[in-house]
C-alpha atoms as a PDB file:
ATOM      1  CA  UNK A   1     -55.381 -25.470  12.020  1.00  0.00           C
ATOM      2  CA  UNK A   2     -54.476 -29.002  12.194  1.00  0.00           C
ATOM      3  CA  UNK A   3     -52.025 -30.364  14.342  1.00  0.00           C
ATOM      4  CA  UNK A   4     -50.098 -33.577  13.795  1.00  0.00           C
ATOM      5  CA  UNK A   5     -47.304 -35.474  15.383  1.00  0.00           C
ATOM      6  CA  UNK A   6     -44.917 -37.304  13.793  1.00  0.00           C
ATOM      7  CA  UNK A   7     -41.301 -39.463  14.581  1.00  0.00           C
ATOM      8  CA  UNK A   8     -38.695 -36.362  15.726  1.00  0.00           C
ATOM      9  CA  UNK A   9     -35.480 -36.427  13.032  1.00  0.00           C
ATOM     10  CA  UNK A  10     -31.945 -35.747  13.433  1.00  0.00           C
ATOM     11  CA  UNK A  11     -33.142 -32.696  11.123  1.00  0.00           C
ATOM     12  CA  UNK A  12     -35.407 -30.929  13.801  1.00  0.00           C
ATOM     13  CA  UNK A  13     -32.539 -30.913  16.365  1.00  0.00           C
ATOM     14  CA  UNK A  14     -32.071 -27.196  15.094  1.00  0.00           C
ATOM     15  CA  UNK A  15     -35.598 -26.442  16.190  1.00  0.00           C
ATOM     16  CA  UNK A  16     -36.116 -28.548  18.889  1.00  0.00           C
ATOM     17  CA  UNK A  17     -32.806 -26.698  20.410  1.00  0.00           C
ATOM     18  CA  UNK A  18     -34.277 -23.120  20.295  1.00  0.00           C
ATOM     19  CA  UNK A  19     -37.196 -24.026  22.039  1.00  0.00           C
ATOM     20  CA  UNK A  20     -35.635 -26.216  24.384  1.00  0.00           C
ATOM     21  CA  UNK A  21     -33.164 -23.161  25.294  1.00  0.00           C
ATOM     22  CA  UNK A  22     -36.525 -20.929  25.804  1.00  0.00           C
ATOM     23  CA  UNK A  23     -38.185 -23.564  27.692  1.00  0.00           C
ATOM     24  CA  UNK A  24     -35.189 -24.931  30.408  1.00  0.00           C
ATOM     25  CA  UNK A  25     -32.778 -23.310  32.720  1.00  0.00           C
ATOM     26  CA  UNK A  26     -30.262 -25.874  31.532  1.00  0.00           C
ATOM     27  CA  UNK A  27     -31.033 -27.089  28.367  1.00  0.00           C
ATOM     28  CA  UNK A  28     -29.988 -30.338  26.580  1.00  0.00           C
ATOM     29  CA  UNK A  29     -27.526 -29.877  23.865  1.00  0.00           C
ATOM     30  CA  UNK A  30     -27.582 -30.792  20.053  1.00  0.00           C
ATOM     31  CA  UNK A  31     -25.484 -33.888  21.172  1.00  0.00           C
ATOM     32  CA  UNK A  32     -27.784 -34.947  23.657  1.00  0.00           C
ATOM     33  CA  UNK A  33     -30.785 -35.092  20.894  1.00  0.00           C
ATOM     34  CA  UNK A  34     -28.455 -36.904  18.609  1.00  0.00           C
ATOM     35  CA  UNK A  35     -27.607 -39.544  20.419  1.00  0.00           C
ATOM     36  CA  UNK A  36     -31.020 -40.025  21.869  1.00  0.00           C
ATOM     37  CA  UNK A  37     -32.296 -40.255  18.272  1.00  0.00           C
ATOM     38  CA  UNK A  38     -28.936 -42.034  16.722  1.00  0.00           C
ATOM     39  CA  UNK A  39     -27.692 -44.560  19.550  1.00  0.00           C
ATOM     40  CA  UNK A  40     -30.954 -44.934  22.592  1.00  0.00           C
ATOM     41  CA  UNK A  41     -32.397 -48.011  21.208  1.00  0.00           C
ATOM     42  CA  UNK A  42     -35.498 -47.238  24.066  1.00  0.00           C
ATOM     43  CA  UNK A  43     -35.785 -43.533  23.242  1.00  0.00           C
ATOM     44  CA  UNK A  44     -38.831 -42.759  21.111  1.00  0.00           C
ATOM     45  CA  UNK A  45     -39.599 -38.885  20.355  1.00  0.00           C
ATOM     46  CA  UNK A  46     -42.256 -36.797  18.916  1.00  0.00           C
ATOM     47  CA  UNK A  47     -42.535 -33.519  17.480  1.00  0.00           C
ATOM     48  CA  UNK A  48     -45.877 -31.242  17.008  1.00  0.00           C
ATOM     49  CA  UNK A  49     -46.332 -29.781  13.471  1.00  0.00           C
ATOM     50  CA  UNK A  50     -49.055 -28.775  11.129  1.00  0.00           C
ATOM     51  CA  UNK A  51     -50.020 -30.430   8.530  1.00  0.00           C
ATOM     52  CA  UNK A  52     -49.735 -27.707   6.357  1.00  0.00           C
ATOM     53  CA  UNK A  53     -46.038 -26.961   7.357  1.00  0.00           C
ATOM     54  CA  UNK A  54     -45.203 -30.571   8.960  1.00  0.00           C
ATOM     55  CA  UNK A  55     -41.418 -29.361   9.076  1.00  0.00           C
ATOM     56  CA  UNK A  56     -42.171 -26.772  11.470  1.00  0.00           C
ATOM     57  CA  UNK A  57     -42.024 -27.975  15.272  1.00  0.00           C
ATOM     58  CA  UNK A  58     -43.989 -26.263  17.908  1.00  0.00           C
ATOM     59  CA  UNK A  59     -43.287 -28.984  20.380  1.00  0.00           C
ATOM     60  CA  UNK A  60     -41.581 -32.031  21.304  1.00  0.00           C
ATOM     61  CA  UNK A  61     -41.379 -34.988  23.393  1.00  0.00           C
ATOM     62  CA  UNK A  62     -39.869 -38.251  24.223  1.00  0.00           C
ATOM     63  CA  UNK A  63     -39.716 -41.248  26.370  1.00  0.00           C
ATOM     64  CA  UNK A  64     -37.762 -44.276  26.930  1.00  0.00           C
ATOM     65  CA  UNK A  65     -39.600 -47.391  26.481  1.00  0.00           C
ATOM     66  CA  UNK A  66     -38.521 -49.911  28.680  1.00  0.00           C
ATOM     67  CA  UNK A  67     -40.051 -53.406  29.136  1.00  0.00           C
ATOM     68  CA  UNK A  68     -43.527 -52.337  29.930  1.00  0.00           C
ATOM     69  CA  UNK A  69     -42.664 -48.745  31.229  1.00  0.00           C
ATOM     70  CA  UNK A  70     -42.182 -45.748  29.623  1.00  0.00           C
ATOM     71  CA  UNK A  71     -39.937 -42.340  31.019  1.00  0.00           C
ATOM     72  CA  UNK A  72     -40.743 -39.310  29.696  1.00  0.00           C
ATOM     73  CA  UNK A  73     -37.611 -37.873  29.153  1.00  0.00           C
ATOM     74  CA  UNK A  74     -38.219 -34.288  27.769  1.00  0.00           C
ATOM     75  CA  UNK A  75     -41.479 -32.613  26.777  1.00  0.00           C
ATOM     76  CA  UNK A  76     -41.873 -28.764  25.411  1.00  0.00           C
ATOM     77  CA  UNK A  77     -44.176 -26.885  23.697  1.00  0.00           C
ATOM     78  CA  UNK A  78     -42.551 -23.174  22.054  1.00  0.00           C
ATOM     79  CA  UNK A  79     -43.686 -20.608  24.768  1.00  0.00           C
ATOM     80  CA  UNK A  80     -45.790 -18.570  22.459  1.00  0.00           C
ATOM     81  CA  UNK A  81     -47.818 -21.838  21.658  1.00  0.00           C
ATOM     82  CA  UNK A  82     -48.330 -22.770  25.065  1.00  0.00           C
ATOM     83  CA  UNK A  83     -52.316 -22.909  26.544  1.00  0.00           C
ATOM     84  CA  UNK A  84     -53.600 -23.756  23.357  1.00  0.00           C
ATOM     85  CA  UNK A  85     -53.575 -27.683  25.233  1.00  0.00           C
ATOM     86  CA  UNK A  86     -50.739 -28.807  22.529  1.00  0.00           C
ATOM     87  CA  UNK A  87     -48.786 -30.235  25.789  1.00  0.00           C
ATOM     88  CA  UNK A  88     -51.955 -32.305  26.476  1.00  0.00           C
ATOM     89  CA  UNK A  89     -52.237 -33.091  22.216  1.00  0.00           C
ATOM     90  CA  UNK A  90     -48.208 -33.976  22.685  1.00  0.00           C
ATOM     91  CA  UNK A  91     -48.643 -36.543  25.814  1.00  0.00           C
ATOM     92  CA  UNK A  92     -51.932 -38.470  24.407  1.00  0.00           C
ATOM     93  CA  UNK A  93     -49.935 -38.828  21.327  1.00  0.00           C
ATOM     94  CA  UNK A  94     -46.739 -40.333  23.549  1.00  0.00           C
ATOM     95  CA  UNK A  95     -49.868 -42.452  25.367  1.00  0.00           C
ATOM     96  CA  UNK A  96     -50.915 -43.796  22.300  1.00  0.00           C
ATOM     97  CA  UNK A  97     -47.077 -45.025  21.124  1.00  0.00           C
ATOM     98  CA  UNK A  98     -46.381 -46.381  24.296  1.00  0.00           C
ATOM     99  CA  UNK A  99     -49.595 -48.481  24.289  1.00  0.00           C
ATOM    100  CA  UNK A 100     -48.806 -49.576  20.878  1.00  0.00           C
ATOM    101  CA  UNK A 101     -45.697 -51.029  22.971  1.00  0.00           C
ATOM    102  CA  UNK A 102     -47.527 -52.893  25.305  1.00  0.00           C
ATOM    103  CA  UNK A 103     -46.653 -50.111  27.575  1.00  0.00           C
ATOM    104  CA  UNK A 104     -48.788 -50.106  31.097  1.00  0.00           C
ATOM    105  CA  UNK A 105     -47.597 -47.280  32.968  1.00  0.00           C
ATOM    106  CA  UNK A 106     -45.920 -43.935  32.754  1.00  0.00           C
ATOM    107  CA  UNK A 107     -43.778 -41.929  34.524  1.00  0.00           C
ATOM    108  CA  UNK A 108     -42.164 -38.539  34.543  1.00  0.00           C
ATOM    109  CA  UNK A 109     -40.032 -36.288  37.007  1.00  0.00           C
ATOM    110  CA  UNK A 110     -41.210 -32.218  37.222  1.00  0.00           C
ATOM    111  CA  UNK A 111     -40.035 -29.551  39.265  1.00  0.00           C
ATOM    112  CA  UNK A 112     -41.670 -28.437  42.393  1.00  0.00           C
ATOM    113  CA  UNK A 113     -42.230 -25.066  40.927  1.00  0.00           C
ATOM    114  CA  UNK A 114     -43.675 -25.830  37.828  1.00  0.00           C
ATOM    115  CA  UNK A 115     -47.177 -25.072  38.146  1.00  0.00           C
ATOM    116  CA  UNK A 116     -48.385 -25.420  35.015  1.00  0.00           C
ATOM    117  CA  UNK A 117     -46.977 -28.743  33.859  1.00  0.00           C
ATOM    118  CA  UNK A 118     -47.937 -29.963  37.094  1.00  0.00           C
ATOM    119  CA  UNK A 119     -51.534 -28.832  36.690  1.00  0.00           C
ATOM    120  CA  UNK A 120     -51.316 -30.720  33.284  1.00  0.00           C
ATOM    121  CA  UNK A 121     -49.808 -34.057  34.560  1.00  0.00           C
ATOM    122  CA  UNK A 122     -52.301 -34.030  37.257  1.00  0.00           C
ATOM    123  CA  UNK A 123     -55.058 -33.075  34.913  1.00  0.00           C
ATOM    124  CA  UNK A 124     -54.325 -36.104  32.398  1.00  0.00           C
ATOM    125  CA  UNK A 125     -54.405 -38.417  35.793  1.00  0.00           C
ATOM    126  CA  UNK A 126     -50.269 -38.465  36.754  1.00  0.00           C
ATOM    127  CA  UNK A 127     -50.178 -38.877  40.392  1.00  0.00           C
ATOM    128  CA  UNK A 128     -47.384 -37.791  42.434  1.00  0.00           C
ATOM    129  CA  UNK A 129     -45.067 -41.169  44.117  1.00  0.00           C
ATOM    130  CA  UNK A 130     -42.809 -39.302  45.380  1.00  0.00           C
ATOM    131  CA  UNK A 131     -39.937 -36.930  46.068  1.00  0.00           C
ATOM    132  CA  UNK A 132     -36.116 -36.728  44.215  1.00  0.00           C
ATOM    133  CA  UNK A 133     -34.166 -34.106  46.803  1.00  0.00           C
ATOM    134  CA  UNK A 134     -32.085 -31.963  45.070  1.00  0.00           C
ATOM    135  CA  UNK A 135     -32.903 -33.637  41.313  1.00  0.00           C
ATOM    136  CA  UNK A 136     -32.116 -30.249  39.678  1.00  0.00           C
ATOM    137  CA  UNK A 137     -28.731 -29.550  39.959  1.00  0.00           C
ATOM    138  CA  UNK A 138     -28.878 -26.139  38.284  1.00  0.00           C
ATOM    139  CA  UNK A 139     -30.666 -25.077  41.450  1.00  0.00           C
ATOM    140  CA  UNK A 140     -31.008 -28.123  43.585  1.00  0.00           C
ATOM    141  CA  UNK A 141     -34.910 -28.054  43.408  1.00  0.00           C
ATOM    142  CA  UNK A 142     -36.702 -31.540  44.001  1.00  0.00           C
ATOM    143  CA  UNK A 143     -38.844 -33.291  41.218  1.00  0.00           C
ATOM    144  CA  UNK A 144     -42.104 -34.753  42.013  1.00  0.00           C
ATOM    145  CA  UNK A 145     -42.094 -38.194  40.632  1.00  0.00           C
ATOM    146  CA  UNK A 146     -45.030 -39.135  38.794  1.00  0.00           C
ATOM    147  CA  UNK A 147     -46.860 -42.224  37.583  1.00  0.00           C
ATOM    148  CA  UNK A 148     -49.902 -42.943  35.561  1.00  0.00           C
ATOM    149  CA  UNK A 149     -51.357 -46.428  34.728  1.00  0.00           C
ATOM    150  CA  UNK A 150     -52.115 -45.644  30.849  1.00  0.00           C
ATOM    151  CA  UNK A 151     -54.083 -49.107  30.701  1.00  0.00           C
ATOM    152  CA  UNK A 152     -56.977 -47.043  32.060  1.00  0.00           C
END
């Protein structure tokens, strides 16, 4: 199977919402997608497909783009998709787009108890900065700020 990523629409919020609901303890709403899609003039997402059913998303992510930095925002891959290294497929794709920017670095906030994304971000060279106490508010857990230089 070939996977492909392409620009997120306002017509995946459907999809993007049921696996954002599986994925987070307190998900973003439909609204929230919208307007990063409709009205962020730095948000830029992706979606995962095939490119035999491109409509179908088994994964998202997106980033502002600011100056020469880039946020990720939100990434997810659909639970029963997950290990298959679509998360790592997903973030070189968001690489590549911010480069294209004249992005140089990258940064994203993940919860202290999320092993596996943190074994990922570490994996594709994210190294921890730093500490946000009580980032979470659904359970007050800290996020581990990360950072990557993507120039390298």
């Amino acid at each position: 199977m070939k996977y492909i990523l392409r620009p997120m629409t306002l017509d995946d919020i459907t999809q993007v919402i049921a696996i954002e609901k599986k994925s987070f303890p307190t998900p973003w709403s439909p609204y929230a997608f919208t307007c990063e899609l409709a009205d962020n003039q730095f948000a830029h997402y992706l979606v995962v497909a095939t490119e035999e059913d491109p409509s179908t998303v088994l994964g998202y992510g997106g980033m502002w783009i600011i100056i020469d930095e880039a946020h990720i925002t939100n990434i997810a891959i659909a639970p029963a998709l997950r290990g298959q290294a679509l998360g790592e497929f997903l973030i070189n794709g968001m690489i590549r787009l911010a480069l294209e920017k004249k992005v140089a670095r990258m940064t994203l906030e993940v919860r202290v108890s999320n092993e596996p994304a943190k074994h990922l971000y570490h994996r594709m060279g994210f190294v921890a900065a730093g500490i946000r106490p009580g980032y979470y508010t659904d359970t007050n857990e800290d996020a581990i700020i990360m950072w990557k230089d993507i120039t390298k």
